[in-house]
PDB file of N, CA and C in Angstrom:
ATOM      1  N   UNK A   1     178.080 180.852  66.968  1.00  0.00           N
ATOM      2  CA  UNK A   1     177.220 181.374  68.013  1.00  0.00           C
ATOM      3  C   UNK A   1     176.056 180.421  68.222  1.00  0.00           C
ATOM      4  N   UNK A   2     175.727 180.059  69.741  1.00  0.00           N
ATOM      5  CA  UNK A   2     175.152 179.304  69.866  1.00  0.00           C
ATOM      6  C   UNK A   2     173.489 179.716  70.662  1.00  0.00           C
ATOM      7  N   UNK A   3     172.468 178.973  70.441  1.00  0.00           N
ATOM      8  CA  UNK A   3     171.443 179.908  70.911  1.00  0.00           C
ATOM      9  C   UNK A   3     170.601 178.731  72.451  1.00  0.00           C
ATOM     10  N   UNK A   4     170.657 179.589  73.630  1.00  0.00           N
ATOM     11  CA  UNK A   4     170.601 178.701  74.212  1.00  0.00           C
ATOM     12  C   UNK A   4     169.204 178.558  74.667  1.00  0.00           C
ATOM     13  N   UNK A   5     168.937 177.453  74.694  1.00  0.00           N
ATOM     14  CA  UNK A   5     167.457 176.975  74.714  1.00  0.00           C
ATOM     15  C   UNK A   5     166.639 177.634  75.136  1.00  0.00           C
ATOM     16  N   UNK A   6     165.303 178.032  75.106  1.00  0.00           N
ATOM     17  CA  UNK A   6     163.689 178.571  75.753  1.00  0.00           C
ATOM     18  C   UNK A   6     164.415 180.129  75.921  1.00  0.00           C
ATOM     19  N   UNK A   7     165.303 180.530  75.480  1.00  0.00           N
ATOM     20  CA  UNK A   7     165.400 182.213  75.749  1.00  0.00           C
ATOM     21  C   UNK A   7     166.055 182.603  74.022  1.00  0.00           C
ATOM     22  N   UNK A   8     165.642 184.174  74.341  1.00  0.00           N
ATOM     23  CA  UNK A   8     165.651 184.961  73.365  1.00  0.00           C
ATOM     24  C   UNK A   8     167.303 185.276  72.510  1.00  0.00           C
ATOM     25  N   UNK A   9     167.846 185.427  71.865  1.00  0.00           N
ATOM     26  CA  UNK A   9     169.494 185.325  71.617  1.00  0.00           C
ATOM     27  C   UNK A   9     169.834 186.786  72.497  1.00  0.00           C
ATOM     28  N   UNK A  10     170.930 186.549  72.759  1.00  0.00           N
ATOM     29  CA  UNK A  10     171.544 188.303  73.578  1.00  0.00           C
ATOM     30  C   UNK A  10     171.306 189.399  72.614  1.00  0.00           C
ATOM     31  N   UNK A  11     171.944 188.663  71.393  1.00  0.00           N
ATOM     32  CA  UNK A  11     171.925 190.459  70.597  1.00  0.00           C
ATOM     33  C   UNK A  11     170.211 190.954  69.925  1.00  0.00           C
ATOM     34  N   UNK A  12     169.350 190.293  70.048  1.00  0.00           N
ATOM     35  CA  UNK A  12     168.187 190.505  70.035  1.00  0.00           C
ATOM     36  C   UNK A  12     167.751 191.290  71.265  1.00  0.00           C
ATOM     37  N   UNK A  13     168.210 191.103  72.702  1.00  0.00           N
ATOM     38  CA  UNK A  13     167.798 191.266  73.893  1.00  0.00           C
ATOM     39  C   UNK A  13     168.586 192.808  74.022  1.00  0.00           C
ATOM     40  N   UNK A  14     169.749 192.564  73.499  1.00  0.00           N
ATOM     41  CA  UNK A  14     170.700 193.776  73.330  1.00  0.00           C
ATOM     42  C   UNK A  14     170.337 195.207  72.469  1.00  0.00           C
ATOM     43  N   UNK A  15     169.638 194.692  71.268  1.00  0.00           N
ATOM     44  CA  UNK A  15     169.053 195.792  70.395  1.00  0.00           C
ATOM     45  C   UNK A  15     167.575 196.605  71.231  1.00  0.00           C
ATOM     46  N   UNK A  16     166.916 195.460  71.514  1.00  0.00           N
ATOM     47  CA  UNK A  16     165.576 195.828  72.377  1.00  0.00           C
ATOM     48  C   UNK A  16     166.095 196.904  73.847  1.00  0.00           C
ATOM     49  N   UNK A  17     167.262 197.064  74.331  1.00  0.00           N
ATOM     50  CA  UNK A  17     167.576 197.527  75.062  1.00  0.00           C
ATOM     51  C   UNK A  17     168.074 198.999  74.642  1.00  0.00           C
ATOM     52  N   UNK A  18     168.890 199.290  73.664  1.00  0.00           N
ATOM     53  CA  UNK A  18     168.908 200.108  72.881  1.00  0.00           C
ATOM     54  C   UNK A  18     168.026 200.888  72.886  1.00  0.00           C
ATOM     55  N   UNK A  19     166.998 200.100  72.096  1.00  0.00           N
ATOM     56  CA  UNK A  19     165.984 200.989  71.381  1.00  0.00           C
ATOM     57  C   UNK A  19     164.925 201.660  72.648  1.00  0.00           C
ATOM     58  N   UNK A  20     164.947 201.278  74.042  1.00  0.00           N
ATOM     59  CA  UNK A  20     164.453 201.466  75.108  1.00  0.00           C
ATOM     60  C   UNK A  20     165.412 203.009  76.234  1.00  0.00           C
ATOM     61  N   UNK A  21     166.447 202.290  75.961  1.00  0.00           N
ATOM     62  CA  UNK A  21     167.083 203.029  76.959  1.00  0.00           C
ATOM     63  C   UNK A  21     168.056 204.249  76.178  1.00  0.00           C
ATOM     64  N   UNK A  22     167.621 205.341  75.868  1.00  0.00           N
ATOM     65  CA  UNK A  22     168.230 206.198  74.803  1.00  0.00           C
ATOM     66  C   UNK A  22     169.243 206.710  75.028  1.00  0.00           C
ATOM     67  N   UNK A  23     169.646 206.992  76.296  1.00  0.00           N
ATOM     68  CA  UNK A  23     170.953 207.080  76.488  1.00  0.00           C
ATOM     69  C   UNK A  23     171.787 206.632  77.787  1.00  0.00           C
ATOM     70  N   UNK A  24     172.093 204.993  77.644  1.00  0.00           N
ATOM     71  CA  UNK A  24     172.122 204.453  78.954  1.00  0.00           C
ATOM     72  C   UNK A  24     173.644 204.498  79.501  1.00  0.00           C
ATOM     73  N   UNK A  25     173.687 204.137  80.656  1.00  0.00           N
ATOM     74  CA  UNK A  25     174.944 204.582  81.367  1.00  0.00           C
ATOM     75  C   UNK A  25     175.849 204.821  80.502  1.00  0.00           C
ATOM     76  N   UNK A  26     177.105 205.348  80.980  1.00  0.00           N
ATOM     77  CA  UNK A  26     177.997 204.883  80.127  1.00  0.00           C
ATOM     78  C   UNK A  26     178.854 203.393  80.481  1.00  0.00           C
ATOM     79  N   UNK A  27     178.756 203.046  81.782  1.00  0.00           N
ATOM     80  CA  UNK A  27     179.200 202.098  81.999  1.00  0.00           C
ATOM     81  C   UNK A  27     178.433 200.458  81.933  1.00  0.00           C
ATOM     82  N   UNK A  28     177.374 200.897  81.236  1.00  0.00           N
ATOM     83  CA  UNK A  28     176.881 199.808  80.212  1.00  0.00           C
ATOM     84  C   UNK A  28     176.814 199.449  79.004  1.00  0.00           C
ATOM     85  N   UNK A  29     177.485 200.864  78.215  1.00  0.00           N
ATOM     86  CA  UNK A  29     177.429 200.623  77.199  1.00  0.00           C
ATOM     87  C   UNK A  29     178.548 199.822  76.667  1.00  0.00           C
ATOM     88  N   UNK A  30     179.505 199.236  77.192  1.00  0.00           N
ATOM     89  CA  UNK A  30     180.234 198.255  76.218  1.00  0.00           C
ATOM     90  C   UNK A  30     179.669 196.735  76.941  1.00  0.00           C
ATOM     91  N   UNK A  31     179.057 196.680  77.544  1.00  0.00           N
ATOM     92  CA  UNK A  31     177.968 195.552  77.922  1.00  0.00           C
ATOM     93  C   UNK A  31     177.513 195.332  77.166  1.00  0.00           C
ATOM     94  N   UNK A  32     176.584 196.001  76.582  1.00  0.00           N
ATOM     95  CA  UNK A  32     175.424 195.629  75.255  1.00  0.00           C
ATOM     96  C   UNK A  32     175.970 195.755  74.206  1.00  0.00           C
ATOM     97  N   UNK A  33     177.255 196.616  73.493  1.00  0.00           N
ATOM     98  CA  UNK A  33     178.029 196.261  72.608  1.00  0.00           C
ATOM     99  C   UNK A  33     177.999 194.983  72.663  1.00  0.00           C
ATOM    100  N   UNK A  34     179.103 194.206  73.538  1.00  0.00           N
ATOM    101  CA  UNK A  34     179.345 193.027  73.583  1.00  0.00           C
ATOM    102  C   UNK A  34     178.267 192.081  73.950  1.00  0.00           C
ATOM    103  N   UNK A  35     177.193 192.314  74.044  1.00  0.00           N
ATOM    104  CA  UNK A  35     175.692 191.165  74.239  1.00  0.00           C
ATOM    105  C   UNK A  35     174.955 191.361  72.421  1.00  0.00           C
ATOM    106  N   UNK A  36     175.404 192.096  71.742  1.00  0.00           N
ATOM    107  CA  UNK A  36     175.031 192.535  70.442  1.00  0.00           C
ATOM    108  C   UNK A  36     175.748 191.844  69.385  1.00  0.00           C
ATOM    109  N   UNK A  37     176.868 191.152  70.149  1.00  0.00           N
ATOM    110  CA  UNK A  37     177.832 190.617  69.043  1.00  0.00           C
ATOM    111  C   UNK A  37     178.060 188.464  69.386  1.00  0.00           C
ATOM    112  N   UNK A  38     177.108 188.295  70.420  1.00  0.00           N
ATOM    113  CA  UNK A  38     176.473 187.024  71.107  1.00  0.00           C
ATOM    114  C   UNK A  38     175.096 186.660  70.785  1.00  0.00           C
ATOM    115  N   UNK A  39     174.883 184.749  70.648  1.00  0.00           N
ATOM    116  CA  UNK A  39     173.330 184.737  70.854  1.00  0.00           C
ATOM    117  C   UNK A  39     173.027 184.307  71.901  1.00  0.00           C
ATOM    118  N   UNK A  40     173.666 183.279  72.884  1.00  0.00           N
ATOM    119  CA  UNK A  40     173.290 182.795  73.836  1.00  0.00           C
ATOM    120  C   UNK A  40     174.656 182.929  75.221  1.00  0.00           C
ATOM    121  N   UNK A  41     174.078 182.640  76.144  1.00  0.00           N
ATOM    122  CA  UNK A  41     174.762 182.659  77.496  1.00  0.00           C
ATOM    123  C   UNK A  41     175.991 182.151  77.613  1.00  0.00           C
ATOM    124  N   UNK A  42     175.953 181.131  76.845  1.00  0.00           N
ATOM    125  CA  UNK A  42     177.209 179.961  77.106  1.00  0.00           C
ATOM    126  C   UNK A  42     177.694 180.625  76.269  1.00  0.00           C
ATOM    127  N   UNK A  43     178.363 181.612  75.242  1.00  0.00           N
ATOM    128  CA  UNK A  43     178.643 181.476  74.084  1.00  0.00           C
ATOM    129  C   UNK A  43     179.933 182.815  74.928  1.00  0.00           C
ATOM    130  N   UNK A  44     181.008 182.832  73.674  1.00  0.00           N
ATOM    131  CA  UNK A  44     182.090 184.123  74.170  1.00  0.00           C
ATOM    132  C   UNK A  44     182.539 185.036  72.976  1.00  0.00           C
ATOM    133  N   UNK A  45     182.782 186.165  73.794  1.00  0.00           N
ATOM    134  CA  UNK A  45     183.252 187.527  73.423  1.00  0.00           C
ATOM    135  C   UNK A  45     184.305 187.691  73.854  1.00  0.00           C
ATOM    136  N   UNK A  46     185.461 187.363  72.717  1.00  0.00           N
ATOM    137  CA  UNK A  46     186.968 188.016  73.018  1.00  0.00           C
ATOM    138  C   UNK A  46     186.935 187.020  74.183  1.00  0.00           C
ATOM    139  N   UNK A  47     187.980 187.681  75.528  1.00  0.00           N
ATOM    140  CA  UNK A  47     188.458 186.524  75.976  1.00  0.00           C
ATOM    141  C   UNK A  47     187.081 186.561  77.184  1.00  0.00           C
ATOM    142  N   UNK A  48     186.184 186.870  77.350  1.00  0.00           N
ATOM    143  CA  UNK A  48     184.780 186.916  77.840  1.00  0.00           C
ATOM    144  C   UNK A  48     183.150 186.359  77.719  1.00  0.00           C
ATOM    145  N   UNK A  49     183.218 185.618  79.063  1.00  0.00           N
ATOM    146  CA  UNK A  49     182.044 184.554  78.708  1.00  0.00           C
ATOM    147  C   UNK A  49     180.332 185.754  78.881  1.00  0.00           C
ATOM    148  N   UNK A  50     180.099 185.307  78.089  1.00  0.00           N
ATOM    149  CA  UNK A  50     178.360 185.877  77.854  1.00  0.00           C
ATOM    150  C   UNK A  50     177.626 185.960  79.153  1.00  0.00           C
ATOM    151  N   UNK A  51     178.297 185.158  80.239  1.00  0.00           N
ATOM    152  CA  UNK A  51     177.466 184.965  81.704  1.00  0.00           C
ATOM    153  C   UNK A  51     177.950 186.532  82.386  1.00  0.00           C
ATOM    154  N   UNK A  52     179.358 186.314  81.881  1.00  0.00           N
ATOM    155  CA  UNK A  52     179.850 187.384  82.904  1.00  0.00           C
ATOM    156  C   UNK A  52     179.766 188.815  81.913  1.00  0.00           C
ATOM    157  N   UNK A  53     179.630 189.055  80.962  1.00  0.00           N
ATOM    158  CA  UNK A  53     178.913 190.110  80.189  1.00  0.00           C
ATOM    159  C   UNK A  53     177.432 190.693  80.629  1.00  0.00           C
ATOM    160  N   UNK A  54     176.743 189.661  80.899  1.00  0.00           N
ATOM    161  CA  UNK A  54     175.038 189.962  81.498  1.00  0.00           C
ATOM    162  C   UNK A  54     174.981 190.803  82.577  1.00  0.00           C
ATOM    163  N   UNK A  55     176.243 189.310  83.363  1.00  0.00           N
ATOM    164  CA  UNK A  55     175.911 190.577  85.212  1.00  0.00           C
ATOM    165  C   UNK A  55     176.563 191.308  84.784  1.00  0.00           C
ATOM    166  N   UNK A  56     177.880 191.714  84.297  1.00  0.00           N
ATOM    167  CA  UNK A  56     178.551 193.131  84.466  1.00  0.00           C
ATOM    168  C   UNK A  56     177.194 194.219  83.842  1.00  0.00           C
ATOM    169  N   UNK A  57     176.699 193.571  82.610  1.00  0.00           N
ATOM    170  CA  UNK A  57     175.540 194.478  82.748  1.00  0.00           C
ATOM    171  C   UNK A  57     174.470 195.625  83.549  1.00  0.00           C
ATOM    172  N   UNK A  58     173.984 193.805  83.716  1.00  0.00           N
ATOM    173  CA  UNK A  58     173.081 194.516  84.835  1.00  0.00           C
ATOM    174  C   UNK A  58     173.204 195.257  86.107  1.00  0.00           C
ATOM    175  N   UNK A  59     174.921 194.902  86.844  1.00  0.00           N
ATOM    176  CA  UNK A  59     175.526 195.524  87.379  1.00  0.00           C
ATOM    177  C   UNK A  59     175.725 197.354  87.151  1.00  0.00           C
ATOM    178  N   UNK A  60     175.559 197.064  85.970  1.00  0.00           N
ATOM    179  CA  UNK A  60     175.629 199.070  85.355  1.00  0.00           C
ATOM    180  C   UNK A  60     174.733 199.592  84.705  1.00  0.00           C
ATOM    181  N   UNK A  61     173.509 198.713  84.969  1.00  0.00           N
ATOM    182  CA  UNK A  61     171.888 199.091  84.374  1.00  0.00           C
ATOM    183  C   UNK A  61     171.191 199.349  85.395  1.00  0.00           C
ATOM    184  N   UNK A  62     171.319 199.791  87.150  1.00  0.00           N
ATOM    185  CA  UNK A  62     170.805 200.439  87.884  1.00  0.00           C
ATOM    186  C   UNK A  62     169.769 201.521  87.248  1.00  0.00           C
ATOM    187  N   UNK A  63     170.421 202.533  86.733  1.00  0.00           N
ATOM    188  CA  UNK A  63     169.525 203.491  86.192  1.00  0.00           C
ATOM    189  C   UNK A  63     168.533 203.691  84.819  1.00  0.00           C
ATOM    190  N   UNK A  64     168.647 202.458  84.726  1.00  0.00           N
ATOM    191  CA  UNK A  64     167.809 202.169  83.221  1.00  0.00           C
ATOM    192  C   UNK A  64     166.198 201.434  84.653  1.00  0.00           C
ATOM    193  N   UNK A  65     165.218 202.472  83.985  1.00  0.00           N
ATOM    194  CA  UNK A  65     163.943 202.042  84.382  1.00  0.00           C
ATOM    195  C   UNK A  65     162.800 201.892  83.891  1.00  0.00           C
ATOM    196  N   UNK A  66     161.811 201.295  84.278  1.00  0.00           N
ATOM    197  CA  UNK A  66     160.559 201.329  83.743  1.00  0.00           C
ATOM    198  C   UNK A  66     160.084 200.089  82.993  1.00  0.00           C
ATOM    199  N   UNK A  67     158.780 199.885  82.441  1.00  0.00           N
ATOM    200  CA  UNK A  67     158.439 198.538  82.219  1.00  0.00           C
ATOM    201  C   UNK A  67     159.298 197.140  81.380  1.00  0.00           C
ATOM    202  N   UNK A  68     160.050 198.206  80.632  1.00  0.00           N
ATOM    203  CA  UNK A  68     160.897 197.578  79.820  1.00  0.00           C
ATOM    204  C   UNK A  68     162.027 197.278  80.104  1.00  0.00           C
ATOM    205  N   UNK A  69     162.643 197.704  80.685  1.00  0.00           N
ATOM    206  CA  UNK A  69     163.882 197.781  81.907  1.00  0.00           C
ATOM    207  C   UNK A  69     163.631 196.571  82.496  1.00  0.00           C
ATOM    208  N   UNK A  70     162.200 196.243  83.561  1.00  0.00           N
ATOM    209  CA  UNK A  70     162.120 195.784  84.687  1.00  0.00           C
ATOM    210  C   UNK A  70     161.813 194.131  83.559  1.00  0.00           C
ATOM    211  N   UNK A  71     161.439 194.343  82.223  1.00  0.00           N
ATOM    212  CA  UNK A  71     161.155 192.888  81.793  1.00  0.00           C
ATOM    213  C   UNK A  71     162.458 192.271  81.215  1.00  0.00           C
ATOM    214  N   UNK A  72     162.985 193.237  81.025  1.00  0.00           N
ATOM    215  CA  UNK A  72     164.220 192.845  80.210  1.00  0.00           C
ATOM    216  C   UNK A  72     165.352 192.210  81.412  1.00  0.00           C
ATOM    217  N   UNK A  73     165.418 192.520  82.472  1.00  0.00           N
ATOM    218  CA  UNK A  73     166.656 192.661  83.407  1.00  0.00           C
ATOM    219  C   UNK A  73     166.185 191.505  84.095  1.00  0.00           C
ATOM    220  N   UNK A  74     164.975 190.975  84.141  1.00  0.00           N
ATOM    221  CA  UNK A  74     163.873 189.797  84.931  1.00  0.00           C
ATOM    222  C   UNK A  74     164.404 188.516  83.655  1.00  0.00           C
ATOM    223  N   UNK A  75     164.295 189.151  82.502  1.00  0.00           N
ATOM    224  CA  UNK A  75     164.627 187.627  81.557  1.00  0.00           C
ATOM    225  C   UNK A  75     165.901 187.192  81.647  1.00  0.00           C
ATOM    226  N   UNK A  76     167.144 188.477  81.544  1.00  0.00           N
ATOM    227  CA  UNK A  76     168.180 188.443  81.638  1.00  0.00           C
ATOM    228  C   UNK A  76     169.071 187.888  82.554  1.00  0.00           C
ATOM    229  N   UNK A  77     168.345 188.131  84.110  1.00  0.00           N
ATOM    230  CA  UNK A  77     168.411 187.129  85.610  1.00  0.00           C
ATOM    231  C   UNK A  77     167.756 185.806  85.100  1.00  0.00           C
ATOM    232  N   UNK A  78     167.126 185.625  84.249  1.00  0.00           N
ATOM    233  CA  UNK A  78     166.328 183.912  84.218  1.00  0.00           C
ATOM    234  C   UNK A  78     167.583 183.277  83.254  1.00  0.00           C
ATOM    235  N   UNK A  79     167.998 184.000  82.552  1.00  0.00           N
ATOM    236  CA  UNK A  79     169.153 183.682  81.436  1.00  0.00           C
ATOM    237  C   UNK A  79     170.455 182.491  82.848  1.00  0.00           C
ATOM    238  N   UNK A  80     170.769 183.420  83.573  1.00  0.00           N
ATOM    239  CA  UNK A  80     171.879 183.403  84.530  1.00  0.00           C
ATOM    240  C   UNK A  80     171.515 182.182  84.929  1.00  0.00           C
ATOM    241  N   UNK A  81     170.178 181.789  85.902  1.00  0.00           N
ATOM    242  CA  UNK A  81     170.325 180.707  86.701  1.00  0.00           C
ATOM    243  C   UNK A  81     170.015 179.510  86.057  1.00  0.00           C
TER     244      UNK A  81
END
C-alpha cells in the first residue's frame, strides 16, 4: 500500500468518516469498507482502483452532512484531481 503524496491515507480518511457519520447510507457503506483497507489513490482493492472507490463514494454520500462531511468530501475531490 502506497501513500500518495501531500494527502491523508484513505483508511485514515475512511475511519474519520465512520466515526462522523453514524449510520451512513447503506450504499456507502462498502465504499468505506473498501477505502479502510487502502492508503492512497493510486493503490487497489480486489479487482478495484482506489480512484473509482472515492467517486463511487461520494456518489452515495449525498446524505452524509455537516462540517465534517463538507471537509472530508472537499479533501476527497482534491484526492481525485
Amino acid at each position: 500500500m502506497s501513500t500518495d503524496k501531500g494527502h491523508r491515507p484513505l483508511y485514515i480518511i475512511a475511519n474519520d468518516i465512520r466515526k462522523d457519520w453514524e449510520r451512513p447510507y447503506f450504499g456507502a457503506v462498502p465504499y468505506i469498507e473498501a477505502m479502510r483497507q487502502v492508503s492512497g489513490i493510486s493503490d487497489t482493492y480486489g479487482m478495484d482502483d482506489a480512484d473509482m472507490i472515492v467517486r463511487y463514494f461520494l456518489g452515495n454520500a449525498n446524505t452524509w452532512r455537516g462540517p465534517v462531511a463538507r471537509a472530508i468530501k472537499t479533501e476527497l475531490k482534491g484526492m481525485l484531481t
